[in-house]
C-alpha atoms as a PDB file:
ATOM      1  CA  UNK A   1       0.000   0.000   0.000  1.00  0.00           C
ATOM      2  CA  UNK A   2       1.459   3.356  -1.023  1.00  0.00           C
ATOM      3  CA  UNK A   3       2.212   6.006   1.465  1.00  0.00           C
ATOM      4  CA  UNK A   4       0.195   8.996   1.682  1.00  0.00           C
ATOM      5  CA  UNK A   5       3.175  10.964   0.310  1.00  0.00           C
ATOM      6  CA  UNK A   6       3.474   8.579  -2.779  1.00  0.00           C
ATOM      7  CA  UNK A   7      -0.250   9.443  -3.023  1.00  0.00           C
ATOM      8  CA  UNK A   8      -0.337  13.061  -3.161  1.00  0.00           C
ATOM      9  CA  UNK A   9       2.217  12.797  -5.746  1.00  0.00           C
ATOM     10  CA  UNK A  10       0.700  10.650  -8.116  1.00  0.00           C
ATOM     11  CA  UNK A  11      -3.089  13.138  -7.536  1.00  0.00           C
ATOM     12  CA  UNK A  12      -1.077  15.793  -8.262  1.00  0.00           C
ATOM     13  CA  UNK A  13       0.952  15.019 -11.123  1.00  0.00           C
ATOM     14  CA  UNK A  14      -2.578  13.896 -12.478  1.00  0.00           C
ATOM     15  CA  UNK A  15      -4.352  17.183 -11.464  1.00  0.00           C
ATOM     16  CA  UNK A  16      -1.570  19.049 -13.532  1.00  0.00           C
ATOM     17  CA  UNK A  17      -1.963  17.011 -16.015  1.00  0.00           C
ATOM     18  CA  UNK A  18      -5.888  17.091 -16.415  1.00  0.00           C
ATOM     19  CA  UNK A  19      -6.667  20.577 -14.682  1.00  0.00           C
ATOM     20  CA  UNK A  20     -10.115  21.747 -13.562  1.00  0.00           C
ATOM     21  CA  UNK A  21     -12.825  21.305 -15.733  1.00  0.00           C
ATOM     22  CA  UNK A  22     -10.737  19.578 -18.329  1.00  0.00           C
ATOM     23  CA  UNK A  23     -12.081  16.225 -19.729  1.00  0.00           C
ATOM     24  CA  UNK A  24     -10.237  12.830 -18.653  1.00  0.00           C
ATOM     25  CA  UNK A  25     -10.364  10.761 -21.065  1.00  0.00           C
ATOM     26  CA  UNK A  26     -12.419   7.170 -20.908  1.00  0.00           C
ATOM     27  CA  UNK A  27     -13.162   4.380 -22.580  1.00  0.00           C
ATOM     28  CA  UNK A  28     -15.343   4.252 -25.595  1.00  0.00           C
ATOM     29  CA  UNK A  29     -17.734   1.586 -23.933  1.00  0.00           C
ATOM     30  CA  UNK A  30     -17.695   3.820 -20.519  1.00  0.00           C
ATOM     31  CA  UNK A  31     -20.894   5.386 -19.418  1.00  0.00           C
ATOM     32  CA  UNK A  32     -23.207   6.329 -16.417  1.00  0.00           C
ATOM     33  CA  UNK A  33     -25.034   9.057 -15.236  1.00  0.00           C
ATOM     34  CA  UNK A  34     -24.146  12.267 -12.957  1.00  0.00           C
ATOM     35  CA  UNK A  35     -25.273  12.833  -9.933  1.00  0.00           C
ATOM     36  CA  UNK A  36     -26.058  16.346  -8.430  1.00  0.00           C
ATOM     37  CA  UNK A  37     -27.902  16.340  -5.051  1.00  0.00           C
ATOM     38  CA  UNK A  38     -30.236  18.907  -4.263  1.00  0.00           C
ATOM     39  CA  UNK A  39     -30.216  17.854  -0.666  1.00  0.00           C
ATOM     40  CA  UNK A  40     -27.856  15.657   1.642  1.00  0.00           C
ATOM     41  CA  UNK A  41     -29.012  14.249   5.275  1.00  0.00           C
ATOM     42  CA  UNK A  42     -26.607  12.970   7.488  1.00  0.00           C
ATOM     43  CA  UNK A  43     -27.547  11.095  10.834  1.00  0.00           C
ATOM     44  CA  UNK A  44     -25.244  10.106  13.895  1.00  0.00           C
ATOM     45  CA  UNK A  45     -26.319   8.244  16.883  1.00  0.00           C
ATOM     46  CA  UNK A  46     -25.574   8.552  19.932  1.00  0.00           C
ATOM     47  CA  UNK A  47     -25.228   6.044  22.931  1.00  0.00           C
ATOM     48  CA  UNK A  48     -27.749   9.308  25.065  1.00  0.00           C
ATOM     49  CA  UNK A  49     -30.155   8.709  21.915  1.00  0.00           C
ATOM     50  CA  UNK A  50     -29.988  12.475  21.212  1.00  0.00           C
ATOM     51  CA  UNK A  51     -28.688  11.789  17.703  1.00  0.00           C
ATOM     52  CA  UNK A  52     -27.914  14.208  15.207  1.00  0.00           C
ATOM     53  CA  UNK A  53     -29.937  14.510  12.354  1.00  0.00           C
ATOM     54  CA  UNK A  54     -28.388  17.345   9.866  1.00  0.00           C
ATOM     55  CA  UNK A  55     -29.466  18.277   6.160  1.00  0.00           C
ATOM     56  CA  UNK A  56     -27.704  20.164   3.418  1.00  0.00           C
ATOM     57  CA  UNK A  57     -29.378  21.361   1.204  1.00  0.00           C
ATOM     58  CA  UNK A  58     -28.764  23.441  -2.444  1.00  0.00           C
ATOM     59  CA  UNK A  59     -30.210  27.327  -1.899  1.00  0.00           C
ATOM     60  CA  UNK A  60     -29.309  30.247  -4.457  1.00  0.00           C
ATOM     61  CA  UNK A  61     -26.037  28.244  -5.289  1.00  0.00           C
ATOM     62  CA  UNK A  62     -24.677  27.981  -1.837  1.00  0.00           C
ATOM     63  CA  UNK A  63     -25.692  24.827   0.720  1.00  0.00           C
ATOM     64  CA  UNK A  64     -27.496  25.812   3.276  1.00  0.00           C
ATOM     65  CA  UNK A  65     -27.072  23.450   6.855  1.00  0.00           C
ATOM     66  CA  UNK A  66     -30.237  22.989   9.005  1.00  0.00           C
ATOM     67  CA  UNK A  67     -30.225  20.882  12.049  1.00  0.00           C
ATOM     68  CA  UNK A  68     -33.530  18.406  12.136  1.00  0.00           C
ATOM     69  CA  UNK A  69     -32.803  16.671  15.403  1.00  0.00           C
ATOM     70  CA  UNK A  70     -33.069  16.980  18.413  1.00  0.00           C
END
């Protein structure tokens, strides 16, 4: 398993090489679909059962946090 150094070399010779925005190249045969959330909810319990129930959610361009629980 690579270190994280070795990592962060090899991501960034790759983001130099295909900057932001740029298309990476794929297969011919590749395809799939994009996904763009309008709204994200997260949950984590607790042992107290006051758990933490947060959504994100897409307003004016910008996500917007609101807490749902407790």
């Amino acid at each position: 398993i690579p270190d994280r150094a070795v990592l962060e070399e090899r991501y960034a010779a790759l983001e130099a090489q295909y900057p932001e925005g740029s298309d990476v190249p794929v297969p011919d045969h590749w395809g799939g679909f994009r996904v763009v959330p309008r709204t994200v909810e997260l949950w984590q319990g607790r042992p107290s059962r006051l758990h933490d129930r947060l959504r994100y959610r897409r307003a004016a361009g910008r996500w917007v946090l609101e807490r749902l629980a407790p």
